[in-house]
C-alpha atoms as a PDB file:
ATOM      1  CA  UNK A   1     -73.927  21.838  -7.170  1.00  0.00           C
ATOM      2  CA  UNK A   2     -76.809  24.190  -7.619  1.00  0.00           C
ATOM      3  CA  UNK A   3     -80.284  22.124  -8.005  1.00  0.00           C
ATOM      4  CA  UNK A   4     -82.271  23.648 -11.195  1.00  0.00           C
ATOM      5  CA  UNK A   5     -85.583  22.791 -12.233  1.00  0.00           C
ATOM      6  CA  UNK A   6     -86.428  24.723 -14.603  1.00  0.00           C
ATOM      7  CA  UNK A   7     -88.782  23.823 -17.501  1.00  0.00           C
ATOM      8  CA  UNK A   8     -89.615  21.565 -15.367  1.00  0.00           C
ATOM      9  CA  UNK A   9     -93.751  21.496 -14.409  1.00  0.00           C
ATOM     10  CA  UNK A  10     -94.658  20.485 -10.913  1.00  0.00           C
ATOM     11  CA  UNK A  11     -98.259  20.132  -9.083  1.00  0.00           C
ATOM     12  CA  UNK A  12     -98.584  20.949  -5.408  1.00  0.00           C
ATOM     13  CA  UNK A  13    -101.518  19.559  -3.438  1.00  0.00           C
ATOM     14  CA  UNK A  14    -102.880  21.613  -0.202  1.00  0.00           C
ATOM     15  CA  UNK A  15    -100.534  24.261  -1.336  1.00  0.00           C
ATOM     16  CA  UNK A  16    -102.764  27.593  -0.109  1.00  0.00           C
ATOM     17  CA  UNK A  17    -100.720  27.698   3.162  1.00  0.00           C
ATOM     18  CA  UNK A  18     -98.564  26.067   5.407  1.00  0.00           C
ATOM     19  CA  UNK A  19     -96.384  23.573   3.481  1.00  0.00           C
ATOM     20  CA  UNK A  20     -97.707  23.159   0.752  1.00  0.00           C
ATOM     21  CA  UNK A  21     -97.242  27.330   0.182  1.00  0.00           C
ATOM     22  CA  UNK A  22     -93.877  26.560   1.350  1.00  0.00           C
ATOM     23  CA  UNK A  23     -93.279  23.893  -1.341  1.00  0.00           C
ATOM     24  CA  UNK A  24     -95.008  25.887  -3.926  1.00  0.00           C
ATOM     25  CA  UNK A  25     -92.633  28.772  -3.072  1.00  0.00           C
ATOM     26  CA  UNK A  26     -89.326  27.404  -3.119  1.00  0.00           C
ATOM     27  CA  UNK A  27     -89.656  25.177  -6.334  1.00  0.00           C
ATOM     28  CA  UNK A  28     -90.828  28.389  -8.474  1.00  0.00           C
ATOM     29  CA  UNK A  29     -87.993  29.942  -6.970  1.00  0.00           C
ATOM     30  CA  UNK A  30     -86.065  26.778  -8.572  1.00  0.00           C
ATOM     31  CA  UNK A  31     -87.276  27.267 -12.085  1.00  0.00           C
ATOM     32  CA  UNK A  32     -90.468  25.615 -11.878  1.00  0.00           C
ATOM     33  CA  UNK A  33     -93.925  26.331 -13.154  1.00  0.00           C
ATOM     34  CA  UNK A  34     -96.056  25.051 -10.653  1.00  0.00           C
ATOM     35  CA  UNK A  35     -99.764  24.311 -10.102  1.00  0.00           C
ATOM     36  CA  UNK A  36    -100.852  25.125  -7.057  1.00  0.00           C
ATOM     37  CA  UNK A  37    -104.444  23.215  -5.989  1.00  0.00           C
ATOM     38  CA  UNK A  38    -106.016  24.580  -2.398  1.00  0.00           C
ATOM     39  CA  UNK A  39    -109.616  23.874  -1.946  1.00  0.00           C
ATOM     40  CA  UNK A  40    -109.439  27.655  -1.245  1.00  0.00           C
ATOM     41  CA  UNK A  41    -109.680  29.609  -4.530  1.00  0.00           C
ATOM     42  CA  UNK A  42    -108.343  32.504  -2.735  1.00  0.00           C
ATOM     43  CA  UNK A  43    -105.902  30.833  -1.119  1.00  0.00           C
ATOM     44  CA  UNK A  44    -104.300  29.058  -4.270  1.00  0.00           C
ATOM     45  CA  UNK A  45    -104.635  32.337  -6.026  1.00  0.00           C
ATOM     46  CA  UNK A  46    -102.723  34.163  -3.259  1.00  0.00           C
ATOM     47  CA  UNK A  47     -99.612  31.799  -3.976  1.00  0.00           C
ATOM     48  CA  UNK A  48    -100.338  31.699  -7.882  1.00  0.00           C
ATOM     49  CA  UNK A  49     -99.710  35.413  -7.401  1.00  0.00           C
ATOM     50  CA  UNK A  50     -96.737  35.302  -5.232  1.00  0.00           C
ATOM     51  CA  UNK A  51     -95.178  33.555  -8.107  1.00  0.00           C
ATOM     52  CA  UNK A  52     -95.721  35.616 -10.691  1.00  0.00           C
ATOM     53  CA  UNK A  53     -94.796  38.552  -8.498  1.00  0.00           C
ATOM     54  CA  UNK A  54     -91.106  37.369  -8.124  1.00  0.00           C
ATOM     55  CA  UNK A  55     -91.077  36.310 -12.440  1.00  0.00           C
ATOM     56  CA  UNK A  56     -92.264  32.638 -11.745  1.00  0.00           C
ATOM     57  CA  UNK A  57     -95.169  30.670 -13.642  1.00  0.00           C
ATOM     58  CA  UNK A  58     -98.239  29.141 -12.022  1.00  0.00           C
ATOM     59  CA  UNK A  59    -101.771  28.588 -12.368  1.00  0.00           C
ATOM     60  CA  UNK A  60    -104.569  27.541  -9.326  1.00  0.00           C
ATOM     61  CA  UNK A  61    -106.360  25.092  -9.331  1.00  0.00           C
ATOM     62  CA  UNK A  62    -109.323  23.561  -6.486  1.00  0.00           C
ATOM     63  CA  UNK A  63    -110.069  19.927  -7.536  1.00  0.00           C
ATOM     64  CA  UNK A  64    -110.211  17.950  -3.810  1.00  0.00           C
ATOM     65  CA  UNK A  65    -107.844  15.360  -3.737  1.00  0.00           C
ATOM     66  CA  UNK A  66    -110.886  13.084  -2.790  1.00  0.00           C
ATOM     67  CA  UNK A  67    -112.014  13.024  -5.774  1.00  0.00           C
ATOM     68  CA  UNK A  68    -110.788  11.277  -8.453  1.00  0.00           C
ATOM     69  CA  UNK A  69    -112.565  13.024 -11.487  1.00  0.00           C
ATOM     70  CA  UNK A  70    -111.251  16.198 -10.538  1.00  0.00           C
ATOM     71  CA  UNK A  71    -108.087  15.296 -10.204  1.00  0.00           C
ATOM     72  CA  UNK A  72    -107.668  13.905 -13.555  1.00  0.00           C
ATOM     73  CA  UNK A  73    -108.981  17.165 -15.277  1.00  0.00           C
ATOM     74  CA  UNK A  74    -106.319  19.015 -12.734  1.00  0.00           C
ATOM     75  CA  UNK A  75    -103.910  16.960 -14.215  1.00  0.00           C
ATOM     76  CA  UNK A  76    -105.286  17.532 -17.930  1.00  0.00           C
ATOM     77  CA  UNK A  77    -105.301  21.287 -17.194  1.00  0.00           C
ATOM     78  CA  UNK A  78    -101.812  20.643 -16.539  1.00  0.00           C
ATOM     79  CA  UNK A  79    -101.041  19.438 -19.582  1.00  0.00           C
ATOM     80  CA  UNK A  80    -102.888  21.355 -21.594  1.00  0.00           C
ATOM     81  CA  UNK A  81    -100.862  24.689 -20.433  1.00  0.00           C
ATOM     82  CA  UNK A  82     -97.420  22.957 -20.318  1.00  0.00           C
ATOM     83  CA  UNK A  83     -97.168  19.489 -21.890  1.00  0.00           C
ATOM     84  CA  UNK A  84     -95.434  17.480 -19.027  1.00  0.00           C
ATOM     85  CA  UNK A  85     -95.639  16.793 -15.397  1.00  0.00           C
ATOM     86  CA  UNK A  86     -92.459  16.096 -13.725  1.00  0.00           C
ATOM     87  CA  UNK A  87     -93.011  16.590  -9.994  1.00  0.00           C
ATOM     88  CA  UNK A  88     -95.632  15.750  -7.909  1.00  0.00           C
ATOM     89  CA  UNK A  89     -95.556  16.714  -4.184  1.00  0.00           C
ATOM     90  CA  UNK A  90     -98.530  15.372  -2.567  1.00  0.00           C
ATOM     91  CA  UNK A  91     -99.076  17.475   0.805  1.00  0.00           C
ATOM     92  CA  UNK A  92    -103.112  17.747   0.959  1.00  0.00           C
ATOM     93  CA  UNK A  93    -104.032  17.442   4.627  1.00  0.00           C
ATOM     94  CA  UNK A  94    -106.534  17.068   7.465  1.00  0.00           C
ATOM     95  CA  UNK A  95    -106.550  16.460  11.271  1.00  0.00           C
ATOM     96  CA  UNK A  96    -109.399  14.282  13.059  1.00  0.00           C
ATOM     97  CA  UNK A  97    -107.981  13.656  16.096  1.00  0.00           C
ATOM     98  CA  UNK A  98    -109.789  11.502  18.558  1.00  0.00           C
ATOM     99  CA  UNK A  99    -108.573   8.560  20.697  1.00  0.00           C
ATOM    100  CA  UNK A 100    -109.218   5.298  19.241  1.00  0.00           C
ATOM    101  CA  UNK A 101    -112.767   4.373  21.497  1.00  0.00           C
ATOM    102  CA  UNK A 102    -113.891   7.667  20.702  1.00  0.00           C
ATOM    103  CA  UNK A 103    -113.260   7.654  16.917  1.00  0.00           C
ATOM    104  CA  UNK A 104    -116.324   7.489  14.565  1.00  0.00           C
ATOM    105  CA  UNK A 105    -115.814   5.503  11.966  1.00  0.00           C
ATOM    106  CA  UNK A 106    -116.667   8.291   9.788  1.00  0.00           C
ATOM    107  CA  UNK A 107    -113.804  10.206  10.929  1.00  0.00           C
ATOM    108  CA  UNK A 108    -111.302   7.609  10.556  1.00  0.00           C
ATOM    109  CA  UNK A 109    -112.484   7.379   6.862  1.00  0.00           C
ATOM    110  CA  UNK A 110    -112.400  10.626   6.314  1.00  0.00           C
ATOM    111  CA  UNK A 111    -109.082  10.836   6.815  1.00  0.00           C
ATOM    112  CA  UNK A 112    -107.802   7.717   4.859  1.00  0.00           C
ATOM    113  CA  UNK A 113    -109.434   8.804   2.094  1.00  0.00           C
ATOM    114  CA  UNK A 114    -107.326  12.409   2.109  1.00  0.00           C
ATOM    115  CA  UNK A 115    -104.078  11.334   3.056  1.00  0.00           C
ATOM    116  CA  UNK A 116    -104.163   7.359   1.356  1.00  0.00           C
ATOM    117  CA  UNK A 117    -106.314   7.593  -1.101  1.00  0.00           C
ATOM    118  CA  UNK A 118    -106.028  11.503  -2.060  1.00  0.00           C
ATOM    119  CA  UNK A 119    -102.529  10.601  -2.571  1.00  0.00           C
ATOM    120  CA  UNK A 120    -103.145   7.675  -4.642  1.00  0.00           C
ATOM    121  CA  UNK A 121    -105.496   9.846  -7.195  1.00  0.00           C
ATOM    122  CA  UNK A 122    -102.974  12.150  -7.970  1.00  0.00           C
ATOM    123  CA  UNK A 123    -100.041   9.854  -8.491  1.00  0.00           C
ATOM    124  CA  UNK A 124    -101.869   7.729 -10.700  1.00  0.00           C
ATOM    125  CA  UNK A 125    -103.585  10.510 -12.638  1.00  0.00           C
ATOM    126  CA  UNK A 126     -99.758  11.264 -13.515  1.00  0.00           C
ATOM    127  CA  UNK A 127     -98.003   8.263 -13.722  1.00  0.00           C
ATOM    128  CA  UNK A 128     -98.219   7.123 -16.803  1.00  0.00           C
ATOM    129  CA  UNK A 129     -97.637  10.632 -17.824  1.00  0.00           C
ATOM    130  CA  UNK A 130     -94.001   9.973 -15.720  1.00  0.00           C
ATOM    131  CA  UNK A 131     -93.533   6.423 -17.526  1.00  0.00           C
ATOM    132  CA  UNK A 132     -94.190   8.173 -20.966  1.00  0.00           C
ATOM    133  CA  UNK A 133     -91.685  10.718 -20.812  1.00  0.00           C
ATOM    134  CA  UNK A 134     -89.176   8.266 -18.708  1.00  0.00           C
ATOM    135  CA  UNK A 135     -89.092  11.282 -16.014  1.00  0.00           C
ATOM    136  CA  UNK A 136     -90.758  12.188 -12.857  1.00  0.00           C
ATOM    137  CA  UNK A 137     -90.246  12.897  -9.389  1.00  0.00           C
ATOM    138  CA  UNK A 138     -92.990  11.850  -6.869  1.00  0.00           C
ATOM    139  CA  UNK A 139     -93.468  13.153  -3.467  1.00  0.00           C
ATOM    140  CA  UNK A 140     -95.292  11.600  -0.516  1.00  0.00           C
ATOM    141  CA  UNK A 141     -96.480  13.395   2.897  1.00  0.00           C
ATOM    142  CA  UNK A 142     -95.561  10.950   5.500  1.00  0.00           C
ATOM    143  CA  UNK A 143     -95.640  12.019   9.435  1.00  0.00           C
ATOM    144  CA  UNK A 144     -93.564  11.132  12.558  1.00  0.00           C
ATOM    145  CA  UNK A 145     -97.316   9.865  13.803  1.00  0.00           C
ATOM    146  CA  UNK A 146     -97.416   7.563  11.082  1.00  0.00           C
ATOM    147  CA  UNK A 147     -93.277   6.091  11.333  1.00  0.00           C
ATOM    148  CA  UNK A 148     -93.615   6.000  15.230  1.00  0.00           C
ATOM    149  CA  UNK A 149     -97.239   6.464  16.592  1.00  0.00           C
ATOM    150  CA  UNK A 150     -98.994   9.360  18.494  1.00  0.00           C
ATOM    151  CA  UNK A 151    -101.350   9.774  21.085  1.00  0.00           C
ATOM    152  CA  UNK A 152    -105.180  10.478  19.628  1.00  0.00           C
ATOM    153  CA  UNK A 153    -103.921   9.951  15.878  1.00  0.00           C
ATOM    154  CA  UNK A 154    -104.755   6.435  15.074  1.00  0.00           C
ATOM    155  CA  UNK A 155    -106.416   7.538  11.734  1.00  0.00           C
ATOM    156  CA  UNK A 156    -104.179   9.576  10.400  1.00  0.00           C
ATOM    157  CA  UNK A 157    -101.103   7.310  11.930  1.00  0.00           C
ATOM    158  CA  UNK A 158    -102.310   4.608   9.552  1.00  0.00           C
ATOM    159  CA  UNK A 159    -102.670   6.736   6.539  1.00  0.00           C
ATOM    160  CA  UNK A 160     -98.787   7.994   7.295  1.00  0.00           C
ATOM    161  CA  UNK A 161     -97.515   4.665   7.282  1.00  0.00           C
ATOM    162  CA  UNK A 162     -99.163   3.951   4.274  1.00  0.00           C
ATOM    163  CA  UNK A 163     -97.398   6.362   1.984  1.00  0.00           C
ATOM    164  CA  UNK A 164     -94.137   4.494   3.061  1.00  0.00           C
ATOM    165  CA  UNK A 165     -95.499   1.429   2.187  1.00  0.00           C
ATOM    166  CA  UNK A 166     -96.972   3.169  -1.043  1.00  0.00           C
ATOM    167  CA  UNK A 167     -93.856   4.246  -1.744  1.00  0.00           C
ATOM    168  CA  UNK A 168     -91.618   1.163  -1.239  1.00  0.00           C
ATOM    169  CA  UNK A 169     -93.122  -0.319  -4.323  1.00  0.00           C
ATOM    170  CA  UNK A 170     -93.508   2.800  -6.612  1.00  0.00           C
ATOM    171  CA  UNK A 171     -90.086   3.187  -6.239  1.00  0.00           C
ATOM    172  CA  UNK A 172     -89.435  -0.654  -7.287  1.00  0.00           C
ATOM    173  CA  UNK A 173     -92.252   0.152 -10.407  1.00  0.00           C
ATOM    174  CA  UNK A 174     -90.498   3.142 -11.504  1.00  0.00           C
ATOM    175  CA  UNK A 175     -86.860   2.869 -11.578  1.00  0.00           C
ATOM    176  CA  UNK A 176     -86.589   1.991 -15.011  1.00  0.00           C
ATOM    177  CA  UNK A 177     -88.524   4.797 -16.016  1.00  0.00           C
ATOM    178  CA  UNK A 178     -86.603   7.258 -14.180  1.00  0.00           C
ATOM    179  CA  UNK A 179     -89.764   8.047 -11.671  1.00  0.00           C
ATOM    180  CA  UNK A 180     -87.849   8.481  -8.016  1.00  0.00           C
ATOM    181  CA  UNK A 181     -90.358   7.935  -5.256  1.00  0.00           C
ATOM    182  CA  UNK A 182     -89.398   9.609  -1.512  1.00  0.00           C
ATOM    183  CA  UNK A 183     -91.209  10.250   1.462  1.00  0.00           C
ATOM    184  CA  UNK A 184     -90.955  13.744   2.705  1.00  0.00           C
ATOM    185  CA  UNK A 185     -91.705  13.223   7.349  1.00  0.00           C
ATOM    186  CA  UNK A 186     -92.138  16.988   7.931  1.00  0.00           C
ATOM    187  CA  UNK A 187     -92.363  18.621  11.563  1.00  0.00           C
ATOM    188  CA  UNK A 188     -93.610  21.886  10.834  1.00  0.00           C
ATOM    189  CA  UNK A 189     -95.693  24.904  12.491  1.00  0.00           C
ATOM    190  CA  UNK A 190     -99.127  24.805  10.549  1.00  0.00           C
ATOM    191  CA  UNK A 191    -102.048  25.598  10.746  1.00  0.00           C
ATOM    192  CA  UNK A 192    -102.121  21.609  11.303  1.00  0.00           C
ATOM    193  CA  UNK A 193     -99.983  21.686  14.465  1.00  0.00           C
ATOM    194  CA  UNK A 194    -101.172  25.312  15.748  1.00  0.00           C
ATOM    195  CA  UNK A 195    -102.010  24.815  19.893  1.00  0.00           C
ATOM    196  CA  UNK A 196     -99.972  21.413  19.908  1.00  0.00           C
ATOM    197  CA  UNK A 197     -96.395  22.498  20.603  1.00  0.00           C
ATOM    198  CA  UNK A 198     -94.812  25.260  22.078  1.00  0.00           C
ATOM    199  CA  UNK A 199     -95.099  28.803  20.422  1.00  0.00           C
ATOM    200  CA  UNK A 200     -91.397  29.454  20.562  1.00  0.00           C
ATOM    201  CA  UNK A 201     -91.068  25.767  18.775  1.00  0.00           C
ATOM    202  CA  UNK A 202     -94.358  26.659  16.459  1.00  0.00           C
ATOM    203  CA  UNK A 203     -91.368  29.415  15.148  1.00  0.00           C
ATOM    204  CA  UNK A 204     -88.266  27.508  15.074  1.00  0.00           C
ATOM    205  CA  UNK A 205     -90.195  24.840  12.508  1.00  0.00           C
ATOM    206  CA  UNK A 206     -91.120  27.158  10.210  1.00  0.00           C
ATOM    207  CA  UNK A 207     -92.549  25.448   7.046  1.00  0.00           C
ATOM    208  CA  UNK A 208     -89.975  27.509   5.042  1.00  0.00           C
ATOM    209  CA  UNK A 209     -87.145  25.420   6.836  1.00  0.00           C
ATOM    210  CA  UNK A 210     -88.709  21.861   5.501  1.00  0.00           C
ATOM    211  CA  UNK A 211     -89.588  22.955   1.876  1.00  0.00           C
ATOM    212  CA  UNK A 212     -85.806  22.663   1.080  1.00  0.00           C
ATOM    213  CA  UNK A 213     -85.795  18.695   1.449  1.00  0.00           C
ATOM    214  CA  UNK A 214     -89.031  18.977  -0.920  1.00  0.00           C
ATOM    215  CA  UNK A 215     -86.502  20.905  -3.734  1.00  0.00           C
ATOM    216  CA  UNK A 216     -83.570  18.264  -2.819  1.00  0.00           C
ATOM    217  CA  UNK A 217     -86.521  15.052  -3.307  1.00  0.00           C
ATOM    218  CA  UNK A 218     -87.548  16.192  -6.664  1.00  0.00           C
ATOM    219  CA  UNK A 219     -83.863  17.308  -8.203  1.00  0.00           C
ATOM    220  CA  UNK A 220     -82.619  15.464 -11.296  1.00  0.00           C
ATOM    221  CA  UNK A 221     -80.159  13.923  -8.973  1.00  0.00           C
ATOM    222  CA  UNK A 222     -82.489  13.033  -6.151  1.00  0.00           C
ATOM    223  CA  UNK A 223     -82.789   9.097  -4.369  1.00  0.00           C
ATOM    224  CA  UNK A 224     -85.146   6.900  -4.407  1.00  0.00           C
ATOM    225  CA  UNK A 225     -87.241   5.184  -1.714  1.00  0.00           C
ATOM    226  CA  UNK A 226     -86.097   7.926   0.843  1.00  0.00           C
ATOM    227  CA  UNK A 227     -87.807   8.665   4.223  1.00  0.00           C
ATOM    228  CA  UNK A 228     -86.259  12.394   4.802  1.00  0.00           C
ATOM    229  CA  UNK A 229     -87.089  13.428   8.145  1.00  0.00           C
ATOM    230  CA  UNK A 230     -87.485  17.370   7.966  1.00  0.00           C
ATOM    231  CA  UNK A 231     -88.250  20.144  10.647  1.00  0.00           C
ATOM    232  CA  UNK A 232     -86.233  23.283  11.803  1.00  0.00           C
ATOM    233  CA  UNK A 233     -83.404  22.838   9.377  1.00  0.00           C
ATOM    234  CA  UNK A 234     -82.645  19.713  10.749  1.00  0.00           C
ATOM    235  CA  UNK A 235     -82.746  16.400   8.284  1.00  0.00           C
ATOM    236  CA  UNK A 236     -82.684  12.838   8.653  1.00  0.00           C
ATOM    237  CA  UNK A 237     -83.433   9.495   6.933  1.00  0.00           C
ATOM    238  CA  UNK A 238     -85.732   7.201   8.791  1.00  0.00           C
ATOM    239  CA  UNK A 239     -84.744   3.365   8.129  1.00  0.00           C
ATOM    240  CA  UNK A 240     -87.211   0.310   8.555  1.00  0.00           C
ATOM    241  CA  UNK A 241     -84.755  -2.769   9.520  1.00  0.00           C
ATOM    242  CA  UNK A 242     -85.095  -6.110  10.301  1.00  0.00           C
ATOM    243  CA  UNK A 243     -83.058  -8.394  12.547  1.00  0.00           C
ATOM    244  CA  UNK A 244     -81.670 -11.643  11.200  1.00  0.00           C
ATOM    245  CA  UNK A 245     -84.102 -13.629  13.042  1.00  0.00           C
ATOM    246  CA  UNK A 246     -83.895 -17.271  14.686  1.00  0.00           C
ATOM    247  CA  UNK A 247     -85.231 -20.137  12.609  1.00  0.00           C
ATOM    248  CA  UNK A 248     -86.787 -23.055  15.081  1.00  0.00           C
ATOM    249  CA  UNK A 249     -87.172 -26.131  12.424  1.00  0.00           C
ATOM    250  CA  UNK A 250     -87.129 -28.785  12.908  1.00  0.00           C
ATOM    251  CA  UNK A 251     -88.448 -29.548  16.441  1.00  0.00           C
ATOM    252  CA  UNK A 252     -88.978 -25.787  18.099  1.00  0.00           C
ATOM    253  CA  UNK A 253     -91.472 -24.434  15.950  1.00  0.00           C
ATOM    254  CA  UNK A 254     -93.913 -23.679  18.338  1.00  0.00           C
ATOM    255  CA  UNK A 255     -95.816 -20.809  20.440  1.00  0.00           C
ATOM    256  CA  UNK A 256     -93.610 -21.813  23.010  1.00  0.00           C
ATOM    257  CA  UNK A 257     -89.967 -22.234  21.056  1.00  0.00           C
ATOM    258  CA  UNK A 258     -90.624 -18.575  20.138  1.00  0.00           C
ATOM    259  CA  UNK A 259     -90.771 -17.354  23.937  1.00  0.00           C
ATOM    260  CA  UNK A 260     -87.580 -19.267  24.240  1.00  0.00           C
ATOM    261  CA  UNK A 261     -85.655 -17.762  21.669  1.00  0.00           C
ATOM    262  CA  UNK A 262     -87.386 -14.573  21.871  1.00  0.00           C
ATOM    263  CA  UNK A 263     -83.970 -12.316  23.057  1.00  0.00           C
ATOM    264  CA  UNK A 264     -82.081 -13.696  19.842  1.00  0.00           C
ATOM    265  CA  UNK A 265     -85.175 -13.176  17.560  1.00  0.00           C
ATOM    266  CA  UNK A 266     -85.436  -9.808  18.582  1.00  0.00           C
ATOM    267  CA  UNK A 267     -81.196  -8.992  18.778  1.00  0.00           C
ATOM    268  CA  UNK A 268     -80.111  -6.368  16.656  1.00  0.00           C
ATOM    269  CA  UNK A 269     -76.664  -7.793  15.692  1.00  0.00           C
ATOM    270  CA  UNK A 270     -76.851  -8.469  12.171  1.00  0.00           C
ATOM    271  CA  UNK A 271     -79.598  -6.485  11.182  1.00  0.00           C
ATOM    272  CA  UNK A 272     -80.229  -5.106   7.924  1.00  0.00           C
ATOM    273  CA  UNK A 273     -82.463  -2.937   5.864  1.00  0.00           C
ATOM    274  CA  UNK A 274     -83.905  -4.898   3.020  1.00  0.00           C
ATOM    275  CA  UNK A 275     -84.523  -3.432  -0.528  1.00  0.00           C
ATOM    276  CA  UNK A 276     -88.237  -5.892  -1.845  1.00  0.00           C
ATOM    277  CA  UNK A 277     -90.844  -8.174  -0.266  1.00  0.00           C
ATOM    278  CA  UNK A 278     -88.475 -11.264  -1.682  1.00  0.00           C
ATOM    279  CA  UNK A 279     -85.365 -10.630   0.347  1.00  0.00           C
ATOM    280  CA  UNK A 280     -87.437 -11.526   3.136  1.00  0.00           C
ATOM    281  CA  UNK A 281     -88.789 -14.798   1.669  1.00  0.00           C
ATOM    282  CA  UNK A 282     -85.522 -16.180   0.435  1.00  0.00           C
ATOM    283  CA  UNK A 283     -83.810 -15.148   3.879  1.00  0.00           C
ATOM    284  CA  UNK A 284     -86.321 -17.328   5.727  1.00  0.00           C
ATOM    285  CA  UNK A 285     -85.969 -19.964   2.633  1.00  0.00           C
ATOM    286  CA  UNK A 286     -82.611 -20.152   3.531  1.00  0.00           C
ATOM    287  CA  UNK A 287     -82.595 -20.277   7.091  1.00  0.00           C
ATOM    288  CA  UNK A 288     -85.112 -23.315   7.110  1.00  0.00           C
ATOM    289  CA  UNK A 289     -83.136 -24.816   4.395  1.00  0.00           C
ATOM    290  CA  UNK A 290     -80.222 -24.689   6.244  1.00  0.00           C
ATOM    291  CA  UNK A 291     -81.678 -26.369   9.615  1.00  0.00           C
ATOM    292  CA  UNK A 292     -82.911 -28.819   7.266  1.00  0.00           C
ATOM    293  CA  UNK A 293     -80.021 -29.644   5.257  1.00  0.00           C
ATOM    294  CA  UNK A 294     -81.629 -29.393   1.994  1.00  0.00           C
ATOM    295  CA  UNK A 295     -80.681 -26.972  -0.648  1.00  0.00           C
ATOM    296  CA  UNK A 296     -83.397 -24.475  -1.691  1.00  0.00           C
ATOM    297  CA  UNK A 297     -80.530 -22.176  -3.880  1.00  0.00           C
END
């Protein structure tokens, strides 16, 4: 199966380099016209080019993700040159790493308000867009740093973690209009990363050798709620699970019947990923119900 995308219309965020060029890249190569938005004019325009160089369509554009005005007329430019968005790949960046004491508040902001809230602009500027036309294929830019924690990275840790979060519902608000939702957790040799690994491993994880998960996550046949791990042509899915848990009613609910059963609370036999916020509830429901002997059902 060969994935297509063509007359398809797709907007790339921090897509003047790195990734985002990457992403830009491969999906034109699919079939799609593609905006690319850089907050470098030249930058954009050096990918817009690349495009049209190998027959492709694309326009630049260098509204800041930040800001929520500018991302709506992005999104109206967007329209007004192709009538439809079907893709959005949201991969606008920044790094302020500092330990956690050391962190100005400023700087943790900062980079909320990129990653989280950046992210949130541009899907809602094109969601009901997606909901109209019963079609659309959402991106988010999650991070290793964000699933499992770095050192120095608190800010942008949280951020990550929030487009899984982010994501978990979008996916549950847009399956019946055909809008997939997937996380794309990228380990790639950026401008980003430059001086943090290795220079032979700065090679190997080319950006090239991620942007194919990107063309997979937005296909007509793509998943939903997905967390594809993606770096040096390797690929995996990263899975939040819970255990089945302990329930101590009726006389062990306390600080102290917690410590007790604390090895079975935290066992992984039975353990399984859960699909909404409710499976949760009516698992616990159940368990105290049970204890109990009443019938909650």
């Amino acid at each position: 199966m060969t994935i297509r995308l063509d007359d398809q219309v797709a907007i790339v965020t921090g897509a003047g380099r790195g990734l985002g060029r990457a992403h830009a890249l491969a999906l034109a190569e699919r079939g799609a016209k593609v905006v690319v938005n850089d907050l470098s004019d030249e930058n954009a325009k050096s990918v817009v080019n690349e495009i049209i160089d190998a027959g492709g369509q694309a326009v630049a554009n260098g509204a800041s993700v930040t800001d929520n005005d500018q991302i709506e007329a992005m999104v109206e430019q967007t329209m007004n040159a192709w009538g439809r968005v079907d893709i959005l790949v949201n991969n606008a960046g920044i790094l302020r790493d500092k330990t956690f004491h050391k962190m100005s508040l400023d700087d943790f902001r900062t980079v909320i308000d990129v990653h989280l809230m950046g992210t949130v602009y541009c899907t809602k500027a094109v969601w009901n867009i997606m909901r109209e036309q019963s079609y659309g294929r959402v991106v988010f830019t999650t991070s290793s740093t964000g699933l499992y924690g770095n050192f120095g990275q608190s800010n942008y840790g949280a951020a990550k973690m929030a487009m899984v979060g982010l994501m978990n519902t979008l996916h549950l608000e847009g399956a019946k209009f055909n809008i997939h939702v997937n996380c794309l957790a990228p380990a790639a040799g950026t401008a980003m990363t430059e001086g943090l690994i290795s220079e032979d491993a700065f090679k190997l994880l080319s950006p090239e050798s991620v942007s194919p998960g990107v063309v997979f996550l937005v296909g007509p046949d793509a998943p939903s709620r997905k967390v594809l791990g993606a770096g040096g042509g390797s690929f995996a899915i990263y899975k939040g699970f819970e255990t089945d848990g302990v329930n101590l009613l009726p006389d062990k609910l306390s600080p102290e019947g917690i410590a007790e059963a604390w090895s079975a609370i935290d066992d992984e036999a039975g353990m399984s990923e859960l699909q909404g916020g409710f499976e949760q509830i009516g698992k616990f429901a159940l368990k105290g119900a049970a204890n109990l002997g009443i019938d909650v059902s």
